[in-house]
N, C-alpha and C. Protein backbone atom coordinates (compact mmCIF):
# COMPACT_ATOMS: atom_id res chain seq x y z
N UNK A 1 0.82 -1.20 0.00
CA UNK A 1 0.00 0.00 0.00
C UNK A 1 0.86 1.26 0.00
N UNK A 2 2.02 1.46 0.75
CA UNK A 2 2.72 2.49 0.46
C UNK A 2 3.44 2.89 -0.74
N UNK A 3 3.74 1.83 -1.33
CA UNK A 3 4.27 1.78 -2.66
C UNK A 3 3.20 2.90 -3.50
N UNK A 4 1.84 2.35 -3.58
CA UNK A 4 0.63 2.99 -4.19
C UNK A 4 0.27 4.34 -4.10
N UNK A 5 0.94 4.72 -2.30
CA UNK A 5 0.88 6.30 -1.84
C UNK A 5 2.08 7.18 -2.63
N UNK A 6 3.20 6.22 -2.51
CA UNK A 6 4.37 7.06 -3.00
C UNK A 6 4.31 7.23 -4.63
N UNK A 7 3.55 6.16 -5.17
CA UNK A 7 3.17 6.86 -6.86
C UNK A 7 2.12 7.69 -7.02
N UNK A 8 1.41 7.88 -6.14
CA UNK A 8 0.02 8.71 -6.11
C UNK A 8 0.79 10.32 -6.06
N UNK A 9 1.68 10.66 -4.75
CA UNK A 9 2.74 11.92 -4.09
C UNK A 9 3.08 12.27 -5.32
N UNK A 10 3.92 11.35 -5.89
CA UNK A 10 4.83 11.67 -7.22
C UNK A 10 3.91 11.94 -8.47
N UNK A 11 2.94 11.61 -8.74
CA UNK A 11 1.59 11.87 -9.58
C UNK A 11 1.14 13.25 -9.59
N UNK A 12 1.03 13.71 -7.34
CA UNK A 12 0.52 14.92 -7.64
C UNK A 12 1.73 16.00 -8.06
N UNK A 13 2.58 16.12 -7.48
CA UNK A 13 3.90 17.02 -7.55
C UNK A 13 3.79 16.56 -9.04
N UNK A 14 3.93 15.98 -10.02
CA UNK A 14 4.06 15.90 -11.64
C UNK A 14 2.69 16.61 -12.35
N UNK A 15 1.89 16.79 -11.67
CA UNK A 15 0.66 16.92 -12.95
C UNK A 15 0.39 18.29 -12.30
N UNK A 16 0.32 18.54 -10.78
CA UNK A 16 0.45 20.20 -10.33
C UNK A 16 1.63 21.33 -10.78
N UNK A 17 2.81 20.61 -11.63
CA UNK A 17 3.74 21.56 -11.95
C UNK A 17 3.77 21.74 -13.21
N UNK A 18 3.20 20.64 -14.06
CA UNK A 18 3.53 20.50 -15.59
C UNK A 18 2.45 22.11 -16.43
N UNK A 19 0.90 21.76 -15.66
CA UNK A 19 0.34 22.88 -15.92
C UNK A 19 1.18 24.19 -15.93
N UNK A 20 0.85 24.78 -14.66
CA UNK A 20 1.67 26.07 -14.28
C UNK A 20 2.93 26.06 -15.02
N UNK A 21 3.73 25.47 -15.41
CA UNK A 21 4.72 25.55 -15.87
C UNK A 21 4.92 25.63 -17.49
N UNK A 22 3.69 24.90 -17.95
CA UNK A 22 3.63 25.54 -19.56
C UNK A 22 3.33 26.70 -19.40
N UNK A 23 1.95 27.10 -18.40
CA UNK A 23 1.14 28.33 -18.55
C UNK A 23 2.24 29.53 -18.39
N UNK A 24 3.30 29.36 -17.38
CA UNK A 24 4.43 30.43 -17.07
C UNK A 24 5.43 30.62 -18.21
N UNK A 25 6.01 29.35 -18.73
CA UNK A 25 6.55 30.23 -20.52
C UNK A 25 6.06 30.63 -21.31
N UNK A 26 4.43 30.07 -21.19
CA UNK A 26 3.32 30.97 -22.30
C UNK A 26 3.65 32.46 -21.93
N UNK A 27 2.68 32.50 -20.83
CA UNK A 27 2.61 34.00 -20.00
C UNK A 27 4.01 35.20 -19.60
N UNK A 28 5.15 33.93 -19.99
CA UNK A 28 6.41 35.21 -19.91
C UNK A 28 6.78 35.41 -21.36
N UNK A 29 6.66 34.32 -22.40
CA UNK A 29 6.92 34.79 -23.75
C UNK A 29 6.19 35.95 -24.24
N UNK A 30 4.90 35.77 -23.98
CA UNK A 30 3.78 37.01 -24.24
C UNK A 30 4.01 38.47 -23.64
N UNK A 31 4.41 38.09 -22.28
CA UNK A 31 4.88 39.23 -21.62
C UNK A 31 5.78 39.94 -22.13
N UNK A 32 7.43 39.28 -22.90
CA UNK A 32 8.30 39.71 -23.51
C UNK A 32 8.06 40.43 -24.82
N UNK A 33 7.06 39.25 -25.30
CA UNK A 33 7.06 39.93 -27.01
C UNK A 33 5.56 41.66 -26.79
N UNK A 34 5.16 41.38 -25.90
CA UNK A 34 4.16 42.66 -25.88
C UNK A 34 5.13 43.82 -25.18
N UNK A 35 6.55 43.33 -24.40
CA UNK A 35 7.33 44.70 -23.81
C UNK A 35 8.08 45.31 -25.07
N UNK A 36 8.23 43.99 -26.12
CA UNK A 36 8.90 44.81 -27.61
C UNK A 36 8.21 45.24 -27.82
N UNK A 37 6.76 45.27 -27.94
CA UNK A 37 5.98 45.77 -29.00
C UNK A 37 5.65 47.38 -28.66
N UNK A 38 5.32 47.04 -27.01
CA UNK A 38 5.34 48.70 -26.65
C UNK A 38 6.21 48.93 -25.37
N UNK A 39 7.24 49.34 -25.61
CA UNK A 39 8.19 49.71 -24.42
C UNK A 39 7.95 50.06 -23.52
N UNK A 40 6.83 51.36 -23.70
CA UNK A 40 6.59 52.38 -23.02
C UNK A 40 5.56 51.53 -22.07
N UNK A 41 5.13 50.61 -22.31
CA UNK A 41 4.00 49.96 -21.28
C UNK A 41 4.48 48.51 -20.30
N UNK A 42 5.84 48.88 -20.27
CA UNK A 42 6.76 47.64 -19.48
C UNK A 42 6.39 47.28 -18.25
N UNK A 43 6.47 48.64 -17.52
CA UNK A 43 6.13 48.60 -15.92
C UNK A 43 4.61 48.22 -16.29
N UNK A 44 3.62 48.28 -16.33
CA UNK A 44 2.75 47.37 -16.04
C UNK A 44 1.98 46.07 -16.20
N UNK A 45 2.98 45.69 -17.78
CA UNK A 45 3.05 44.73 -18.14
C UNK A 45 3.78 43.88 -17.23
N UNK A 46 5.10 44.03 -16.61
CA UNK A 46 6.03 43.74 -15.86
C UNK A 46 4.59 42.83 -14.39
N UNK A 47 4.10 44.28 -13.95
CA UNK A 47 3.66 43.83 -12.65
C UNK A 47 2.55 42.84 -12.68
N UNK A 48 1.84 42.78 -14.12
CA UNK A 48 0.65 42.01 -14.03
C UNK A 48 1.43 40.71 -14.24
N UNK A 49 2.36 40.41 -15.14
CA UNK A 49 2.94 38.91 -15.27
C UNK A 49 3.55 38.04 -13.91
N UNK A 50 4.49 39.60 -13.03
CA UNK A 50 4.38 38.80 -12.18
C UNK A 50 3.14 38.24 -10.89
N UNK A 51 2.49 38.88 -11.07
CA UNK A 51 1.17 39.02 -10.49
C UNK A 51 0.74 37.31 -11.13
N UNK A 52 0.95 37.09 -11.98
CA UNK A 52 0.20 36.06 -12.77
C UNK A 52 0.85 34.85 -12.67
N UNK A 53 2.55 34.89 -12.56
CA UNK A 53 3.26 34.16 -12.31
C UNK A 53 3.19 33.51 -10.87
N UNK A 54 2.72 34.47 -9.67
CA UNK A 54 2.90 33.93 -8.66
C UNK A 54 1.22 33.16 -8.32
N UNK A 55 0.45 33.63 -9.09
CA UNK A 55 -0.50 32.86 -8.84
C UNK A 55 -0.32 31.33 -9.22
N UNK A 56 0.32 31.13 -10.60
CA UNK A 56 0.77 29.94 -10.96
C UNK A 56 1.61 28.93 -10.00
N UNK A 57 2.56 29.61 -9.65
CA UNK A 57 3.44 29.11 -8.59
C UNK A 57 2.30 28.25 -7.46
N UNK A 58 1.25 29.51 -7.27
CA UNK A 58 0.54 28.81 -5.83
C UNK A 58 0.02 27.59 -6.27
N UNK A 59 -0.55 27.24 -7.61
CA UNK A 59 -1.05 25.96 -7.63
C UNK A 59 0.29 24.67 -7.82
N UNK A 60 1.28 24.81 -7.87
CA UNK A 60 2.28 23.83 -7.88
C UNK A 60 2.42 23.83 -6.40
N UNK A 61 2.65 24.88 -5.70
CA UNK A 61 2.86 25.10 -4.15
C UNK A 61 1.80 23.57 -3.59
N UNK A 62 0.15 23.94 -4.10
CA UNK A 62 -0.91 22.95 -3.56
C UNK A 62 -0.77 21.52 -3.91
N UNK A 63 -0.04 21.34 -4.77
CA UNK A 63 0.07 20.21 -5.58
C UNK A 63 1.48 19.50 -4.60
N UNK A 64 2.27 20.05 -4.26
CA UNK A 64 3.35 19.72 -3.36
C UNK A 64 2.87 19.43 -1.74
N UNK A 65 1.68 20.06 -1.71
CA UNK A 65 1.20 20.14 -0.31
C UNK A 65 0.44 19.08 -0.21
N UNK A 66 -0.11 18.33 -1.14
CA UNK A 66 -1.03 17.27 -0.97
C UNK A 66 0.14 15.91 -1.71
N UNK A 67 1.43 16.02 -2.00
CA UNK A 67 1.91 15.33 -2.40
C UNK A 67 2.76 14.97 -0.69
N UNK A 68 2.64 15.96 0.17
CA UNK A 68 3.07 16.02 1.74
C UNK A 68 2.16 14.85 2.39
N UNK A 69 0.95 15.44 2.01
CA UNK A 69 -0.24 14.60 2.94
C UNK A 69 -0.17 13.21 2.35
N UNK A 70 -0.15 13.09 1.52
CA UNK A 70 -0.45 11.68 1.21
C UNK A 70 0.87 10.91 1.65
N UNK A 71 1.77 11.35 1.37
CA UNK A 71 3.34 10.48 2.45
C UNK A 71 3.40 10.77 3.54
N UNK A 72 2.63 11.22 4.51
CA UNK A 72 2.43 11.12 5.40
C UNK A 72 1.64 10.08 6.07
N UNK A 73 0.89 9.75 5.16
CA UNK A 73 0.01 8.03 5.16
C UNK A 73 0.81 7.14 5.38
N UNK A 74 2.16 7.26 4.80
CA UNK A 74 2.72 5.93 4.88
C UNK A 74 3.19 5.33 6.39
């Protein structure tokens, strides 16, 4: 049975980071190619990505947190 917990942990930490983690080179490529496009609108382009980035982060954060709980079963 622990065997089953420790592929379940490793399941969540893999499928909670893979998302966020395309969505964050989407969301910083876009970010980059819209600071070429208008310079002059960096700083707030700047603050919303990271704004957007750290939301991403939080769902890998949850995905690590329930990859906690469940090895803690064992």
């Amino acid at each position: 049975m622990s065997g089953i917990i420790a592929i379940a942990a490793a399941l969540a930490v893999a499928i909670a980071s893979i998302g966020p983690g395309i969505g964050q080179g989407l969301a910083a490529g876009k970010a980059m190619e819209s600071i070429a496009r208008q310079p002059e609108a960096a700083g707030e382009i700047r603050t919303a990505l990271i704004l957007s980035l750290a939301f991403m982060e939080a769902l890998t954060i949850y995905g690590l947190l329930i990859a906690f709980l469940l090895y803690g079963k064992i």
